[in-house]
N, C-alpha and C. Protein backbone atom coordinates (compact mmCIF):
# COMPACT_ATOMS: atom_id res chain seq x y z
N UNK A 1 -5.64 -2.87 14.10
CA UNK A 1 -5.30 -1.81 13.17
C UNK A 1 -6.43 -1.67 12.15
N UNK A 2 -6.31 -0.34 11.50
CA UNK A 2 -7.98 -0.41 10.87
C UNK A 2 -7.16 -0.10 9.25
N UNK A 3 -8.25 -1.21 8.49
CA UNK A 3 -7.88 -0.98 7.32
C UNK A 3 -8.47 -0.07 6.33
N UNK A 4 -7.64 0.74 5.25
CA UNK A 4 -8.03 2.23 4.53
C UNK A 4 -8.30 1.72 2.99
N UNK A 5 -9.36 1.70 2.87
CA UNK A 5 -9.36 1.96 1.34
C UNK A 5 -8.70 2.88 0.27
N UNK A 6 -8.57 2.33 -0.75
CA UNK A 6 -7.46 3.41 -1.79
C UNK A 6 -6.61 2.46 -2.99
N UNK A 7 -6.33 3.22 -3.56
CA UNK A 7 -5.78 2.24 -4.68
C UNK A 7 -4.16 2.15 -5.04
N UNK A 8 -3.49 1.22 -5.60
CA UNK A 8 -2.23 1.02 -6.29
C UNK A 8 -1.61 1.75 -6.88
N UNK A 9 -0.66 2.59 -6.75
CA UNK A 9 -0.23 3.59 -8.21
C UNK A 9 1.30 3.28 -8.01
N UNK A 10 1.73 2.87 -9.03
CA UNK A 10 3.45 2.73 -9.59
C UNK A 10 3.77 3.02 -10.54
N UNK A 11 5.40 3.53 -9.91
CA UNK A 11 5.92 4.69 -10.28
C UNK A 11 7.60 4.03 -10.20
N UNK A 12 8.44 5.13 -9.95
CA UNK A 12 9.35 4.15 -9.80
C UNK A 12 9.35 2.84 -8.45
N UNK A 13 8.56 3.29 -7.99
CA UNK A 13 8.59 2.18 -6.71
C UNK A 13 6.85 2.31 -6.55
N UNK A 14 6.76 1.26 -5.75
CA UNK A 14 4.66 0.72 -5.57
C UNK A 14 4.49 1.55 -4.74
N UNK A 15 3.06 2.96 -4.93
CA UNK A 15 2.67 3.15 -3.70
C UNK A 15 1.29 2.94 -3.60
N UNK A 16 0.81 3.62 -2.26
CA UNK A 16 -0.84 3.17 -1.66
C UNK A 16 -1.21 4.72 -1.80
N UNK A 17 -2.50 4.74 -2.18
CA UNK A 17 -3.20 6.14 -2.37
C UNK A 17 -4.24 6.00 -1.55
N UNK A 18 -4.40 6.23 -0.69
CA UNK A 18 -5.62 6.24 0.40
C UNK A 18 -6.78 6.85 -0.28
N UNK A 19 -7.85 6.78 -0.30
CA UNK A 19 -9.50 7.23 -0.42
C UNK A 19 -8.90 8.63 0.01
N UNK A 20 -9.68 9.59 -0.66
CA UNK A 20 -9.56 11.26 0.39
C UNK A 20 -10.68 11.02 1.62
N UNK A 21 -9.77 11.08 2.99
CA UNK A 21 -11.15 11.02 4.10
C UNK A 21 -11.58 12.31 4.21
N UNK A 22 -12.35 13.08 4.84
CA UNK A 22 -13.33 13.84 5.63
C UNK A 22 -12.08 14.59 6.80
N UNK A 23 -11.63 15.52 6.32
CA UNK A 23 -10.73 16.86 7.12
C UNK A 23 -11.79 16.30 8.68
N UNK A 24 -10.93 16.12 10.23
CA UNK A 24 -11.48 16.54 11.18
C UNK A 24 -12.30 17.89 11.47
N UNK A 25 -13.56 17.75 11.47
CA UNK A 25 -14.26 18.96 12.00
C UNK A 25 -13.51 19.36 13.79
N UNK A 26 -14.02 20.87 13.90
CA UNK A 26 -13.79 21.50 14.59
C UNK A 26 -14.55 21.10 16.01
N UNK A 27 -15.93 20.58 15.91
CA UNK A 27 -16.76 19.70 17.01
C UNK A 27 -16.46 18.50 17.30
N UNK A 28 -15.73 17.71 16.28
CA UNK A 28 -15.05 16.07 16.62
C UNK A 28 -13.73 16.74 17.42
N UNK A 29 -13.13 17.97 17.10
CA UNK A 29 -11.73 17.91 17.37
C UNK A 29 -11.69 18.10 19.05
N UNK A 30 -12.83 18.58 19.43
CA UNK A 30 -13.25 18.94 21.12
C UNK A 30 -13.24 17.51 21.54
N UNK A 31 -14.21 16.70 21.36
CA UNK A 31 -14.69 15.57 21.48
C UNK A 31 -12.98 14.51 21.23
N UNK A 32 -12.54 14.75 20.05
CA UNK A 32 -11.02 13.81 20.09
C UNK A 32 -10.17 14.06 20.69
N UNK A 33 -9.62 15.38 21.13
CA UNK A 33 -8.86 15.40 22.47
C UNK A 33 -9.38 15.04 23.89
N UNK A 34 -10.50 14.86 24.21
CA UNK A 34 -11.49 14.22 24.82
C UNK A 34 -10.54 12.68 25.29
N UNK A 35 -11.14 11.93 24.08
CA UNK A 35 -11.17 10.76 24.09
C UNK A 35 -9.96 10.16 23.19
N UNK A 36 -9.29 10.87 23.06
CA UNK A 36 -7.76 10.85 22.12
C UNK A 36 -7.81 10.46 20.94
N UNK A 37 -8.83 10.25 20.13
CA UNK A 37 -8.86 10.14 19.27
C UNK A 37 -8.51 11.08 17.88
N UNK A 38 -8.68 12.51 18.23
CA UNK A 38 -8.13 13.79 17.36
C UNK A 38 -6.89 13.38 16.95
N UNK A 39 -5.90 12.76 17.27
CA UNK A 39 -4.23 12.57 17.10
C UNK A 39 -4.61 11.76 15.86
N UNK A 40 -5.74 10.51 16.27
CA UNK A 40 -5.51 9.39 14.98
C UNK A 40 -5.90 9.41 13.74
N UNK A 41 -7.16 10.33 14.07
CA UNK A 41 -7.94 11.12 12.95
C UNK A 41 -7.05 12.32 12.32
N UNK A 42 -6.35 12.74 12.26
CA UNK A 42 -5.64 13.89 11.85
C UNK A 42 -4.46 12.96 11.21
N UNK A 43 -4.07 11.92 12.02
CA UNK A 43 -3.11 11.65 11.55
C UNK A 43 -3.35 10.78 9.90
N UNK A 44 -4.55 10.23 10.44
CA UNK A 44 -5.03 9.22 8.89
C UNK A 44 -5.30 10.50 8.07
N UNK A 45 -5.86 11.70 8.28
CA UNK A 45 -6.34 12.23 6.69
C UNK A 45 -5.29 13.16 6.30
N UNK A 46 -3.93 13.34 7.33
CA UNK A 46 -2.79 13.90 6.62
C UNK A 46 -2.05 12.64 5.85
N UNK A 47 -2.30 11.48 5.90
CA UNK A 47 -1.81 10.33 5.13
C UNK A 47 -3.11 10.37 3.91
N UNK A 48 -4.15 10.64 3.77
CA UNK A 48 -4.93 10.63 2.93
C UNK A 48 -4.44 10.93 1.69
N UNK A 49 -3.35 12.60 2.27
CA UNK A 49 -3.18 13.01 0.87
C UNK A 49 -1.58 13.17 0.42
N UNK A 50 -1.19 11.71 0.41
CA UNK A 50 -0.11 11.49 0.17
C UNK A 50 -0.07 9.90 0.06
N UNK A 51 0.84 9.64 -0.99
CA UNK A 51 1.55 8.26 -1.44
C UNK A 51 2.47 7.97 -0.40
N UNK A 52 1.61 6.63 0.26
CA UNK A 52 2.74 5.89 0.50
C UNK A 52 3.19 4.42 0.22
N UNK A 53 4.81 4.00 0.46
CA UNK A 53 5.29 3.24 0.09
C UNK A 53 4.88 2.29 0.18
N UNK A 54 4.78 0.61 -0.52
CA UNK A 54 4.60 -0.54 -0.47
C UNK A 54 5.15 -0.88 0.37
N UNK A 55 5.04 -2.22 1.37
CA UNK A 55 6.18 -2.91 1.47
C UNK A 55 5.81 -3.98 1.89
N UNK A 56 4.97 -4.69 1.21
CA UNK A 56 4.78 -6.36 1.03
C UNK A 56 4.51 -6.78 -1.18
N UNK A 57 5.11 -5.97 -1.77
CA UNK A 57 5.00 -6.22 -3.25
C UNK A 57 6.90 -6.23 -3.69
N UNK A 58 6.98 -7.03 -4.82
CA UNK A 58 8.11 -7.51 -4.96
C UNK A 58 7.98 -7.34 -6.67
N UNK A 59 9.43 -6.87 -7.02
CA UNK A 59 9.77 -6.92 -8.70
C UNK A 59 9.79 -7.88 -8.98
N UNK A 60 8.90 -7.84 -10.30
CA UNK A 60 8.80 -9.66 -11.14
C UNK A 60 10.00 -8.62 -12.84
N UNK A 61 10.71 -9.91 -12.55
CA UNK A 61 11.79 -9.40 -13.97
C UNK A 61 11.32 -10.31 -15.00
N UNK A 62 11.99 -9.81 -16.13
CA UNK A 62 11.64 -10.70 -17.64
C UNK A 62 12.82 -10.54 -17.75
N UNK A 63 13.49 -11.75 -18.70
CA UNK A 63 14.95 -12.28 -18.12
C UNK A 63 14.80 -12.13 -19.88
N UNK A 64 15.48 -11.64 -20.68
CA UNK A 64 15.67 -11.75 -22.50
C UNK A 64 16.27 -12.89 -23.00
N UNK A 65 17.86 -12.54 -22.25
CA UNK A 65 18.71 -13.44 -22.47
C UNK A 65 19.86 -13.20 -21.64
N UNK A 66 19.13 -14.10 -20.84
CA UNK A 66 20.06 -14.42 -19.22
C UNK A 66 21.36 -14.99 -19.06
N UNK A 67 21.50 -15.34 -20.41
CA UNK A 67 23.39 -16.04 -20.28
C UNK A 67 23.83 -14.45 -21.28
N UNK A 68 23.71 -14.16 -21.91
CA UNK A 68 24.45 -13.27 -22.69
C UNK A 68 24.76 -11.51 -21.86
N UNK A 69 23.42 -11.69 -21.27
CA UNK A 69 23.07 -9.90 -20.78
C UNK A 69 23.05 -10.16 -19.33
N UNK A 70 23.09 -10.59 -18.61
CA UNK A 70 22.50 -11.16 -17.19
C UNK A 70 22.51 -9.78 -16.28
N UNK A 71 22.74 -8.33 -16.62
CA UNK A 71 22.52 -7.04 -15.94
C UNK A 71 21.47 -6.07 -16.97
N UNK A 72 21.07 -6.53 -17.61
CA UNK A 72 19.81 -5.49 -18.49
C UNK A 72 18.95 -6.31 -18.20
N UNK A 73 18.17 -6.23 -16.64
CA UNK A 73 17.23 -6.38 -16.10
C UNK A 73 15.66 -5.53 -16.41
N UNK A 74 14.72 -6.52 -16.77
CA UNK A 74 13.84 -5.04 -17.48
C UNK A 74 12.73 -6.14 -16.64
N UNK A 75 11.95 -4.67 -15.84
CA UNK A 75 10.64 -4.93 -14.69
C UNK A 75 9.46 -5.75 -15.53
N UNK A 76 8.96 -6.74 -15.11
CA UNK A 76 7.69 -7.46 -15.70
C UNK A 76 6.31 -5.87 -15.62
N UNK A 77 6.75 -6.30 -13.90
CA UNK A 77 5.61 -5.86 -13.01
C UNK A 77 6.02 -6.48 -11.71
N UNK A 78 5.12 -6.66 -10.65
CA UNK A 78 5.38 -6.18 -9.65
C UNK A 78 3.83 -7.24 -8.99
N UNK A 79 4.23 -8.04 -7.86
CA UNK A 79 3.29 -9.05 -7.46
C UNK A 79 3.63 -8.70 -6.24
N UNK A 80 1.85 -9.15 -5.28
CA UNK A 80 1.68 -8.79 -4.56
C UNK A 80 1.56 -10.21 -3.20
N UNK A 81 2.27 -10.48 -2.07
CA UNK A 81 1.89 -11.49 -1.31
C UNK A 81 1.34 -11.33 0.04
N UNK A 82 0.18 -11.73 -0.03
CA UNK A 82 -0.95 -11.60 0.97
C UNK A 82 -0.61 -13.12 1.84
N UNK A 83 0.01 -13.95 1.59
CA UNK A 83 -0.29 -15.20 2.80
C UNK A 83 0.68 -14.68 3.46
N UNK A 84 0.83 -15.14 4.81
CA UNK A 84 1.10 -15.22 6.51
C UNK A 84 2.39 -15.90 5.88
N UNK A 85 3.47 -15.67 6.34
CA UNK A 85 5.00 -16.34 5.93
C UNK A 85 4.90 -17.35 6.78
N UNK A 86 5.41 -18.68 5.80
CA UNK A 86 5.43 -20.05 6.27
C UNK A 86 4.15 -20.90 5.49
N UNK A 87 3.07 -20.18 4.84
CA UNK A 87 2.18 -21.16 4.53
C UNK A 87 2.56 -21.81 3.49
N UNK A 88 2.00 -22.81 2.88
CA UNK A 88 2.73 -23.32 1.31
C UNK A 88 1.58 -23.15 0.32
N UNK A 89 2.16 -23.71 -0.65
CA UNK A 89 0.99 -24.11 -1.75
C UNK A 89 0.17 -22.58 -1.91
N UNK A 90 0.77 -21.51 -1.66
CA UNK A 90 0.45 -20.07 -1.90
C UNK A 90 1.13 -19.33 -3.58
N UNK A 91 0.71 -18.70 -3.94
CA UNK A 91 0.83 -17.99 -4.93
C UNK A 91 0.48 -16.45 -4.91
N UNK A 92 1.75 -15.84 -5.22
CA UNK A 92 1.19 -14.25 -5.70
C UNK A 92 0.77 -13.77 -6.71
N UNK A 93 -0.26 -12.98 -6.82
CA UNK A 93 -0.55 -12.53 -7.77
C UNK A 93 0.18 -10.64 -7.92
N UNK A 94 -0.27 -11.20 -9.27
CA UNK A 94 0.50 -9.82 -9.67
C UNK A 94 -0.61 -8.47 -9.46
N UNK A 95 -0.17 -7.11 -9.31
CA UNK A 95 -0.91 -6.39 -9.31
C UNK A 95 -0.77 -5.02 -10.28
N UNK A 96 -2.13 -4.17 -10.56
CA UNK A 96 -1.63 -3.13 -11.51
C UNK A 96 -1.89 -1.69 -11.27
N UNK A 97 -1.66 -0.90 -11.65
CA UNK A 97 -1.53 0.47 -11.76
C UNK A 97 -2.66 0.62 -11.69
N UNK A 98 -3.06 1.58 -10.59
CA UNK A 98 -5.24 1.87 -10.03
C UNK A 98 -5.55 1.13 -9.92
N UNK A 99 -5.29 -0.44 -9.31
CA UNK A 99 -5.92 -1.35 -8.94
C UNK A 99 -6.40 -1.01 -6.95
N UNK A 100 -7.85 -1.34 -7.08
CA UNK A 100 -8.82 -0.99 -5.73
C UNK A 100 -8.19 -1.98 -4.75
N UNK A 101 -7.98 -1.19 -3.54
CA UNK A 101 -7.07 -2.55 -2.58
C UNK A 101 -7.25 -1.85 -1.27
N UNK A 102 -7.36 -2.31 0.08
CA UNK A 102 -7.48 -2.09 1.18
C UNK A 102 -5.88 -2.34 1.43
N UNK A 103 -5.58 -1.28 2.58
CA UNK A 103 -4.07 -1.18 3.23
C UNK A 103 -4.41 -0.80 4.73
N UNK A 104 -3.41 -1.31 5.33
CA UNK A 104 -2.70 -0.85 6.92
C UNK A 104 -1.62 0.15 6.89
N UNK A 105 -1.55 1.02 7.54
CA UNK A 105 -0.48 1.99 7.76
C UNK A 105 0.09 2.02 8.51
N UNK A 106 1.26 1.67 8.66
CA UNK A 106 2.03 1.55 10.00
C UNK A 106 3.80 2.16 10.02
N UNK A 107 4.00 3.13 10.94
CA UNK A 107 5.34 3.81 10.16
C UNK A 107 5.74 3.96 8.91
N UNK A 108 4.66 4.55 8.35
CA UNK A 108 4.32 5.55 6.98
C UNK A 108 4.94 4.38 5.79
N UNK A 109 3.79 3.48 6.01
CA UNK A 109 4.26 2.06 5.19
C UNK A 109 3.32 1.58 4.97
N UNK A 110 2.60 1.21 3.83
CA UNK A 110 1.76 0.34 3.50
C UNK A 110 1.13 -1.19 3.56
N UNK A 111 0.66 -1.50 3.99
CA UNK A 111 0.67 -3.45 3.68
C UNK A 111 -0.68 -3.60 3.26
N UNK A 112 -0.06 -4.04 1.84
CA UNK A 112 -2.22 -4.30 0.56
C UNK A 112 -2.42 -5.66 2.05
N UNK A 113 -3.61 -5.45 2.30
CA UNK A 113 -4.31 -6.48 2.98
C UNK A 113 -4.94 -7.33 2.21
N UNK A 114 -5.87 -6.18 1.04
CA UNK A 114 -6.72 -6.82 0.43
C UNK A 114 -7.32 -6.44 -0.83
N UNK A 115 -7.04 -6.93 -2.29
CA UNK A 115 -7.26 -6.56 -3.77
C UNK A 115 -9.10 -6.75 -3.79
N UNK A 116 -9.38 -5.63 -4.21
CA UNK A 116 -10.76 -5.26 -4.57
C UNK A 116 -11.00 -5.58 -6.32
């Protein structure tokens, strides 16, 4: 799978903003039905220009006062986990609003691969 440059933007929920790619020309588009590639190329720069969803970042809460209020949940921020499930001795880091990050797209879903 090929990874897209683009950055972090949150909102009510984390999304991925892809780089703007390069519209398929009309001479690649001969050449990509060709070699089938026109489908994948069209398909990445109609994702170009659109947010999509996270879905390897998780709500970090700030707890006030957890015996008295324990439902006025208020968002820290929002951390991001890049290790392979099962490794240990791993840590997430947190991530922020326009932060530079490489993603995978896969059924119009994001996964940060990698914080720039």
């Amino acid at each position: 799978m090929k990874t897209i440059p683009g950055k972090i933007i949150i909102k009510d929920k984390v999304y991925f903003e892809p780089n703007g790619l390069e519209k398929p020309s009309k001479n690649r588009e001969i050449l990509g039905v060709i070699t089938g590639h026109y489908q994948e190329s069209t398909r990445e720069y109609e994702a170009s220009k659109q947010l999509i969803e996270v879905n390897n970042v998780e709500a970090v809460y700030e707890w006030f006062d957890e015996v008295e209020n324990p439902n006025d949940d208020k968002i820290y921020g929002y951390s991001l986990d890049l290790h392979e499930p099962g490794e240990k001795n791993i840590t997430t880091r947190m991530i922020k609003n326009n932060q530079n990050c490489k993603a995978e797209i896969i059924d119009n879903k994001a996964t940060i691969i990698e914080l720039i």
